[in-house]
Protein backbone atom coordinates (compact mmCIF):
# COMPACT_ATOMS: atom_id res chain seq x y z
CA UNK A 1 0.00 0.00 0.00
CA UNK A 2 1.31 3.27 -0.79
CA UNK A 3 1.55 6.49 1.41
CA UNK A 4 0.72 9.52 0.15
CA UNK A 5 3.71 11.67 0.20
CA UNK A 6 3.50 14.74 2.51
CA UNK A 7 4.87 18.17 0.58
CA UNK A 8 5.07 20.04 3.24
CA UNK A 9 6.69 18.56 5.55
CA UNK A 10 8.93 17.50 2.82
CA UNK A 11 9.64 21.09 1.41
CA UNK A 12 10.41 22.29 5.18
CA UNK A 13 13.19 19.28 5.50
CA UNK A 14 14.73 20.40 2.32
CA UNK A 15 14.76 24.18 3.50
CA UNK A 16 16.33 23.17 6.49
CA UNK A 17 19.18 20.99 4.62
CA UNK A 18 19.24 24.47 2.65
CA UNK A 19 20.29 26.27 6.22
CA UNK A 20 23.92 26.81 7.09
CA UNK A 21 25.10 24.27 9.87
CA UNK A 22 26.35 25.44 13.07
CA UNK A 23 27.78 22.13 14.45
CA UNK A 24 31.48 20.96 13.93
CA UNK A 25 30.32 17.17 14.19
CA UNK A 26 31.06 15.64 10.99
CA UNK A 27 27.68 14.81 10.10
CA UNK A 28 27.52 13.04 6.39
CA UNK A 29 23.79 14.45 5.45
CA UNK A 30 24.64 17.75 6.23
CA UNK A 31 28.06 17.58 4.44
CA UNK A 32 25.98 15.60 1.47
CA UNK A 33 25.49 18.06 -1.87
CA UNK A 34 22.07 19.03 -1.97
CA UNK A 35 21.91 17.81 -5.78
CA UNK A 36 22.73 14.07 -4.26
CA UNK A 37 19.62 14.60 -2.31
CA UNK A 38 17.74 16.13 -4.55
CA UNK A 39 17.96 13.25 -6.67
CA UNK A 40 16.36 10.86 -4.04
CA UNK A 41 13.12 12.81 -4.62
CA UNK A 42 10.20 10.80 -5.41
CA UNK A 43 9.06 13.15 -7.86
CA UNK A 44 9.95 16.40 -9.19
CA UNK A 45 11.82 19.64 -7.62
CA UNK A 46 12.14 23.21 -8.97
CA UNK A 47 13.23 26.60 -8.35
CA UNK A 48 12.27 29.22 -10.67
CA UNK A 49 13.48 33.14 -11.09
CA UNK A 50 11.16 36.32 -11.15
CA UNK A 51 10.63 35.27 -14.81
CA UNK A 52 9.70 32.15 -13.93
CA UNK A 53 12.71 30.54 -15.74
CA UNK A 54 13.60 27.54 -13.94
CA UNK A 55 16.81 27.87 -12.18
CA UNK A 56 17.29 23.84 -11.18
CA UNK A 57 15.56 21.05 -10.57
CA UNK A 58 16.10 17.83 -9.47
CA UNK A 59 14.27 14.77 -8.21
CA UNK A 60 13.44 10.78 -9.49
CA UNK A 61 11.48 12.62 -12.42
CA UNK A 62 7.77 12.08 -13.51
CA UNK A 63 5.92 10.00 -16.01
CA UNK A 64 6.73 10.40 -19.76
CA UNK A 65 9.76 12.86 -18.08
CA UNK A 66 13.21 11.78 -18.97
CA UNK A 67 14.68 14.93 -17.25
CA UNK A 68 18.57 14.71 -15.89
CA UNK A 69 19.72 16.55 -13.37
CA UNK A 70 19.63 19.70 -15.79
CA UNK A 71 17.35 18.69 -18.23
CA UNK A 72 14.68 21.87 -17.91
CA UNK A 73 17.17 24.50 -16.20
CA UNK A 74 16.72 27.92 -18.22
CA UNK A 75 13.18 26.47 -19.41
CA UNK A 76 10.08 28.41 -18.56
CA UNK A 77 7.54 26.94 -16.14
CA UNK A 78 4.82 26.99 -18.74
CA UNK A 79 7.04 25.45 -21.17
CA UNK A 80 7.53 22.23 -18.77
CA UNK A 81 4.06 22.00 -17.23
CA UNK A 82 2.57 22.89 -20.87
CA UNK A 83 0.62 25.86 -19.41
CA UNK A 84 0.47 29.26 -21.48
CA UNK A 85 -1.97 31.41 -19.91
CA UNK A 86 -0.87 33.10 -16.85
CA UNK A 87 -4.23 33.39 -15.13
CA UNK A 88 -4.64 29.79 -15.19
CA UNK A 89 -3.10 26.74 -13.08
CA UNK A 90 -0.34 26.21 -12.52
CA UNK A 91 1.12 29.53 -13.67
CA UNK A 92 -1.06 31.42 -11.70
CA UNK A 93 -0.32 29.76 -8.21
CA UNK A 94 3.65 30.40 -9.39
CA UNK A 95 2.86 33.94 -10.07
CA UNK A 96 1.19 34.04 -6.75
CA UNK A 97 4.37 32.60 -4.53
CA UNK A 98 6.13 35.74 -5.94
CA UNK A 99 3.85 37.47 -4.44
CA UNK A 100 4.58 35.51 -1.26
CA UNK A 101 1.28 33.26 -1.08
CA UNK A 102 2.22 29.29 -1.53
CA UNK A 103 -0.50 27.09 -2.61
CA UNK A 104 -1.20 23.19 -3.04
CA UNK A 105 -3.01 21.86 -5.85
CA UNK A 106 -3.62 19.36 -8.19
CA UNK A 107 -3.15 19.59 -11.99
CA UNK A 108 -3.86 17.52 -15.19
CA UNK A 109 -0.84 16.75 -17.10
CA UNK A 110 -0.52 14.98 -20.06
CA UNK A 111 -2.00 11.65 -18.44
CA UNK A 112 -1.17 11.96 -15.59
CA UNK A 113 -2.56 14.04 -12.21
CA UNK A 114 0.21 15.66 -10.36
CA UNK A 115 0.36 17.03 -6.62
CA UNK A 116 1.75 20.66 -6.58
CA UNK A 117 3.48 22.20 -3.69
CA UNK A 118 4.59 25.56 -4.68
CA UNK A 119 6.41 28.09 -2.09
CA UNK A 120 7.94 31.17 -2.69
CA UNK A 121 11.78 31.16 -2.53
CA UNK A 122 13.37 33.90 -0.65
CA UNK A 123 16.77 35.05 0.14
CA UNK A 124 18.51 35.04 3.47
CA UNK A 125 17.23 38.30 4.32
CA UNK A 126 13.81 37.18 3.38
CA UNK A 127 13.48 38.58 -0.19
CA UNK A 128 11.43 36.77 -2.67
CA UNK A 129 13.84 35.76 -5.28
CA UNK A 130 11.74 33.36 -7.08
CA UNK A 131 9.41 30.16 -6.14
CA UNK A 132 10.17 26.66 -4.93
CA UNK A 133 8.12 23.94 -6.36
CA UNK A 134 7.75 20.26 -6.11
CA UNK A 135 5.39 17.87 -7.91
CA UNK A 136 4.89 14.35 -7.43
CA UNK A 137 2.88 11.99 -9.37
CA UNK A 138 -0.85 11.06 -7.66
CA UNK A 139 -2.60 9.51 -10.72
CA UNK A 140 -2.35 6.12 -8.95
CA UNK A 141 -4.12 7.61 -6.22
CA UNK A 142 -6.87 9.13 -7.90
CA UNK A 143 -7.95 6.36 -9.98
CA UNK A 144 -7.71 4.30 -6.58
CA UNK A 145 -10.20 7.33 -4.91
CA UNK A 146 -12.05 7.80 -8.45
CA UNK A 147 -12.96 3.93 -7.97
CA UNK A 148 -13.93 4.02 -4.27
CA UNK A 149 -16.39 6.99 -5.17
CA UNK A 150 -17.33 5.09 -8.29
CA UNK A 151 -18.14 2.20 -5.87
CA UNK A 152 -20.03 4.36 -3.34
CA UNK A 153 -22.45 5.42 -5.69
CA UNK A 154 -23.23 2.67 -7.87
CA UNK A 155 -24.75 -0.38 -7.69
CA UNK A 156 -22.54 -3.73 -7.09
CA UNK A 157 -24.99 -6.12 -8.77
CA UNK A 158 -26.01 -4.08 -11.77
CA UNK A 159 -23.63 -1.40 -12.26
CA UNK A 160 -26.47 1.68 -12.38
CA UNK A 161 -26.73 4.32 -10.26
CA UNK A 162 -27.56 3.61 -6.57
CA UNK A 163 -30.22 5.18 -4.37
CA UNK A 164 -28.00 7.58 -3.02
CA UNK A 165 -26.67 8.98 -6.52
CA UNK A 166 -30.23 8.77 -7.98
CA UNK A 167 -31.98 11.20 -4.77
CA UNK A 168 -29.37 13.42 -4.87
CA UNK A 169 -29.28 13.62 -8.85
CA UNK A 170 -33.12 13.82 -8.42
CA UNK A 171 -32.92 17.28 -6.13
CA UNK A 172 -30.15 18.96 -8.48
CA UNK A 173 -32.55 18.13 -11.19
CA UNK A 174 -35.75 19.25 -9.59
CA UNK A 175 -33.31 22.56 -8.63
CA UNK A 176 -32.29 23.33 -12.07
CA UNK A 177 -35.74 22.99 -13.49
CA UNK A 178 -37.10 25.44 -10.58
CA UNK A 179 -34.04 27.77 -12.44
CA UNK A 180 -34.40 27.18 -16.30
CA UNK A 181 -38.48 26.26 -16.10
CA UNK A 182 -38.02 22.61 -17.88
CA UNK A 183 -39.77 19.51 -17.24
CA UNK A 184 -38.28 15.96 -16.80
CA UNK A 185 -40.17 12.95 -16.20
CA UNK A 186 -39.28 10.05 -13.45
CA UNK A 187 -40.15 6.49 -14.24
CA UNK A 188 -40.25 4.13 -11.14
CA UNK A 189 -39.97 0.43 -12.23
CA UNK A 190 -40.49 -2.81 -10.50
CA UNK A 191 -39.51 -6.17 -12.01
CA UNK A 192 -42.81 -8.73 -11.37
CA UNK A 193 -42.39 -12.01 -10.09
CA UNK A 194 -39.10 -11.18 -8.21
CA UNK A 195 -39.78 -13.15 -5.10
CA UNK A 196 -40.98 -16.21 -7.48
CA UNK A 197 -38.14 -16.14 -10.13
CA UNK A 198 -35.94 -16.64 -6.59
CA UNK A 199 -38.26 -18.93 -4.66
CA UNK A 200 -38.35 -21.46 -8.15
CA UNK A 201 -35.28 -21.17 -9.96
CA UNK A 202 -32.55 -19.39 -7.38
CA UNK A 203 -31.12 -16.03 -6.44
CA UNK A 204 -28.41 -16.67 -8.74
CA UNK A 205 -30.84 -16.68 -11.91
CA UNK A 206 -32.79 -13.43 -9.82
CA UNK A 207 -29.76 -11.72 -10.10
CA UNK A 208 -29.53 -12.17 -13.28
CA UNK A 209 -32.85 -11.05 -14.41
CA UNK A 210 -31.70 -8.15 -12.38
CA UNK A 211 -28.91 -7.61 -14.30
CA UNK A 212 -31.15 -8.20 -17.70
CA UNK A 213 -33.40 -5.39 -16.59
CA UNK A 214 -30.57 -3.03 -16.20
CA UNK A 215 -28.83 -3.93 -19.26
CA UNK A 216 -32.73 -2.94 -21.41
CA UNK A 217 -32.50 0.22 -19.05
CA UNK A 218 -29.00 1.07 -20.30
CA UNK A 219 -30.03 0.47 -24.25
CA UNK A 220 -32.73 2.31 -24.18
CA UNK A 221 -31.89 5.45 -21.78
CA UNK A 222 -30.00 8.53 -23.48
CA UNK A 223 -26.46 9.06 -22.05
CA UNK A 224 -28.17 12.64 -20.69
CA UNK A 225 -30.55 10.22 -18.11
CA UNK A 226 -29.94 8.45 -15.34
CA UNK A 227 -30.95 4.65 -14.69
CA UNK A 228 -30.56 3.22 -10.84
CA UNK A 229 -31.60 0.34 -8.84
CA UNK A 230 -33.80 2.60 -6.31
CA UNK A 231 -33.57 -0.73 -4.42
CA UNK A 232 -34.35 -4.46 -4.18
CA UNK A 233 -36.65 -5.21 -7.63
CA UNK A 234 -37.67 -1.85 -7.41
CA UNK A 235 -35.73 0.81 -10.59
CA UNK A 236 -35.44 4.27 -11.83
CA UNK A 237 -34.71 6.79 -14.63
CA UNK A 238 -34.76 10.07 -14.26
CA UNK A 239 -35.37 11.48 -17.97
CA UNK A 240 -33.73 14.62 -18.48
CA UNK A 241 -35.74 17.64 -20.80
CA UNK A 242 -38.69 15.51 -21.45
CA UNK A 243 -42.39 15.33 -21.20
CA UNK A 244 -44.63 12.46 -20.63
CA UNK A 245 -45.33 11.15 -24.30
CA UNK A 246 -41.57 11.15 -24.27
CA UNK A 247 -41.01 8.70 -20.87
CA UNK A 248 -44.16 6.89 -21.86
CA UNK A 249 -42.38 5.89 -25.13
CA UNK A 250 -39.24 5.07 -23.63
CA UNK A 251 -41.25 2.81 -21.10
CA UNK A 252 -42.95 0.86 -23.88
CA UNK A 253 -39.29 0.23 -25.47
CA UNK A 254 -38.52 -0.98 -21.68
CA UNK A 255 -41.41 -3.33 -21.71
CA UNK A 256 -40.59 -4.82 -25.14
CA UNK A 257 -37.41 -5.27 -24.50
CA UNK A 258 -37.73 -7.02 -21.77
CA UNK A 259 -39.55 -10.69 -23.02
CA UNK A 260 -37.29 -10.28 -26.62
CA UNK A 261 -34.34 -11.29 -24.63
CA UNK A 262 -33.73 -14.65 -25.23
CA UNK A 263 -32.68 -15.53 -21.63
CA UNK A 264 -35.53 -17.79 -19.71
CA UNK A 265 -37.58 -17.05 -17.74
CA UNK A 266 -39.57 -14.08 -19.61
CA UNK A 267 -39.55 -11.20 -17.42
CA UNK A 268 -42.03 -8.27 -17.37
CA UNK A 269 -41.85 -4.71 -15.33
CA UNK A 270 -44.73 -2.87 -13.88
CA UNK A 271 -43.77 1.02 -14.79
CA UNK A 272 -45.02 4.50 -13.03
CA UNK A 273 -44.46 7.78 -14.26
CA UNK A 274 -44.35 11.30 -13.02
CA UNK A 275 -43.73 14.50 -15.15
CA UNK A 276 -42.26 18.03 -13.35
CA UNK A 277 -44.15 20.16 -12.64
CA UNK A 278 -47.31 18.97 -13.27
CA UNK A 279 -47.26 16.19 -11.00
CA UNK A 280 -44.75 17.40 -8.30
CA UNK A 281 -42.12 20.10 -7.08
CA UNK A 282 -40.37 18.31 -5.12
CA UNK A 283 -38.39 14.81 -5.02
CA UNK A 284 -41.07 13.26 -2.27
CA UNK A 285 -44.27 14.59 -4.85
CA UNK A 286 -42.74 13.36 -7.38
CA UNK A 287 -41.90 9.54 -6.20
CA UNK A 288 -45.40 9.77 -4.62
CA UNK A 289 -47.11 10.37 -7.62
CA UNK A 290 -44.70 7.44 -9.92
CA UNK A 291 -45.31 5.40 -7.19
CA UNK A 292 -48.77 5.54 -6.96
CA UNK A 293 -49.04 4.87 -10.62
CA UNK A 294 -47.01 2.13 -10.55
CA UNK A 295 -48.92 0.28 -7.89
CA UNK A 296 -52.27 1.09 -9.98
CA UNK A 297 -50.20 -0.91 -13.10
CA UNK A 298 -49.01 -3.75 -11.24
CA UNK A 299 -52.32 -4.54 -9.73
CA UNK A 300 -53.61 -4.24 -13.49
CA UNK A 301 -50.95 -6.51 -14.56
CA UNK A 302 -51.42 -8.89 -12.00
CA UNK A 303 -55.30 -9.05 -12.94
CA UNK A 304 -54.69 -9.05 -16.45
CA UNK A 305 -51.37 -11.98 -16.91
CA UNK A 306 -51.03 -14.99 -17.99
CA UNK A 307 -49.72 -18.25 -16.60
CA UNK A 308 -46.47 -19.05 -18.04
CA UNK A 309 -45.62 -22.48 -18.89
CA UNK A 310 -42.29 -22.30 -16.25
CA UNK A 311 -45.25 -20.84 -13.59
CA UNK A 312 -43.77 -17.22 -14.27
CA UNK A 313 -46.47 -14.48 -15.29
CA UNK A 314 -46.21 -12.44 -18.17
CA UNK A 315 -47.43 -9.09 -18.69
CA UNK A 316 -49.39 -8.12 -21.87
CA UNK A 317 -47.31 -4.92 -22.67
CA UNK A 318 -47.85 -1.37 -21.33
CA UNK A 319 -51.20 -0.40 -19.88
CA UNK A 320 -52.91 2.65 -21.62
């Protein structure tokens, strides 16, 4: 496991090597050339002039960096860290240390994310001569925190959206259509039979039909919507910039999608819609209201199907 490498407390320890030593022992660090411990670095090091011309630089380098020990000395900053406008990072937090304010950051380059220490570098009597930096390479890291958020808000099973991401995409959305005056519709979906797909054939084939219902969800949402298991058989989509005729469409593509598959058993979903703002302001109206309709179609479906030869009802399609 890796440890996240601390900057400051690694830029301080290099100031102080930087300090003249009062002692007389014969101490081997202190007696070391900075440039030999410089190159121990596990990254990159830099000190830059007023003109942000980098003055040296040292360290164990970065990814797709094959720099030496003088490799970018007498290079500008935006040159190396492929930056050209001044008011943007990174060459805004350097022109800020020569101002005497040091920052920490984090900055997309090439492909890979780098961790940005940046001080300003002063002279013995305090002057600010220039700026220290350091970067080190954290893309490892962030994929490794990109995953664990990945994993906090999805679903394990079926890889939508889980019921946290879908309630809090459900107030932004219900915020931005208070702002721009847009509707979006909400389709609450429950996959029939659950319990007896389980009970008769197995959790493992539940899962799957599970996994089958997702997969129609994913096909037939647009990349703008959002499709999550709301919980147990129960699913959702929250349709961006549409109207009812539009989610009532999409649900009848749902429905037929469903029993084409050629995996057995046939599976059916019971579907409930509800349209902002004409059937709710707010997340709890709205989930009310789909859920209410949803109920009304399930109850028609289970009036209305079919036994199944495998003892699994089927639904005759969507319900006017």
């Amino acid at each position: 496991m890796s440890h996240r490498l601390d900057l400051d407390h690694l830029l301080a320890a290099i100031r102080e090597f930087g300090r003249p030593r009062r002692s007389h022992v014969d101490d081997s660090l202190a007696q070391e050339p900075l440039s030999a411990i410089f190159c121990q670095i596990p990254g990159f090091l830099w000190t830059a002039d007023q003109n942000l011309r980098i003055t040296s630089n040292g360290g164990r380098g970065l990814p797709l960096s094959n720099n030496g020990s003088a490799a970018f000395v007498g290079c500008n900053v935006g040159e190396f860290l492929q930056c050209s406008d001044p008011y943007a990072t990174p060459l805004a937090e350097h022109y800020e240390a020569l101002r005497g304010i040091a920052s920490h950051f984090e900055y997309a380059w090439r492909n890979a994310v780098l961790e940005i220490r940046l001080e300003p570098l002063r002279t013995a009597s305090g002057q600010i001569k220039g700026c220290l930096g350091l970067a080190v390479d954290c893309t490892r890291r962030k994929k490794s925190e990109g995953q664990a958020l990945y994993e906090a808000r999805h679903d394990a099973l079926t890889g939508l959206a889980n019921y946290r991401e879908f309630m809090d995409r459900l107030e932004r959305e219900v915020h931005r259509a208070e702002r721009s005056h847009h509707s979006f519709t909400l389709l609450l979906l429950d996959l029939d039979d659950l319990k007896r797909i389980n009970d008769l054939q197995g959790h493992l084939t539940g899962n799957r039909a599970l996994r089958r219902l997702a997969d129609v969800l994913n096909e037939h949402c647009r990349s703008t919507d959002l499709a999550a298991r709301y919980g147990g058989d129960e699913f959702a989509v929250i349709m961006i910039d549409s109207d009812k005729a539009m989610a009532e469409n999409v649900a009848q593509r749902i429905q037929n999608g469903l029993p084409a598959h050629p995996e057995k058993p046939a599976l059916s979903v019971s579907i409930g819609i509800a349209v902002y703002p004409g059937d709710g302001r707010s997340p709890a109206e709205l989930l009310e209201a789909a859920d209410r309709q949803l109920y009304r179609r399930k109850r028609s479906h289970e009036t209305r199907s079919i036994s199944a030869p495998d003892g699994i009802t089927q639904s005759d399609g969507w319900p006017g």
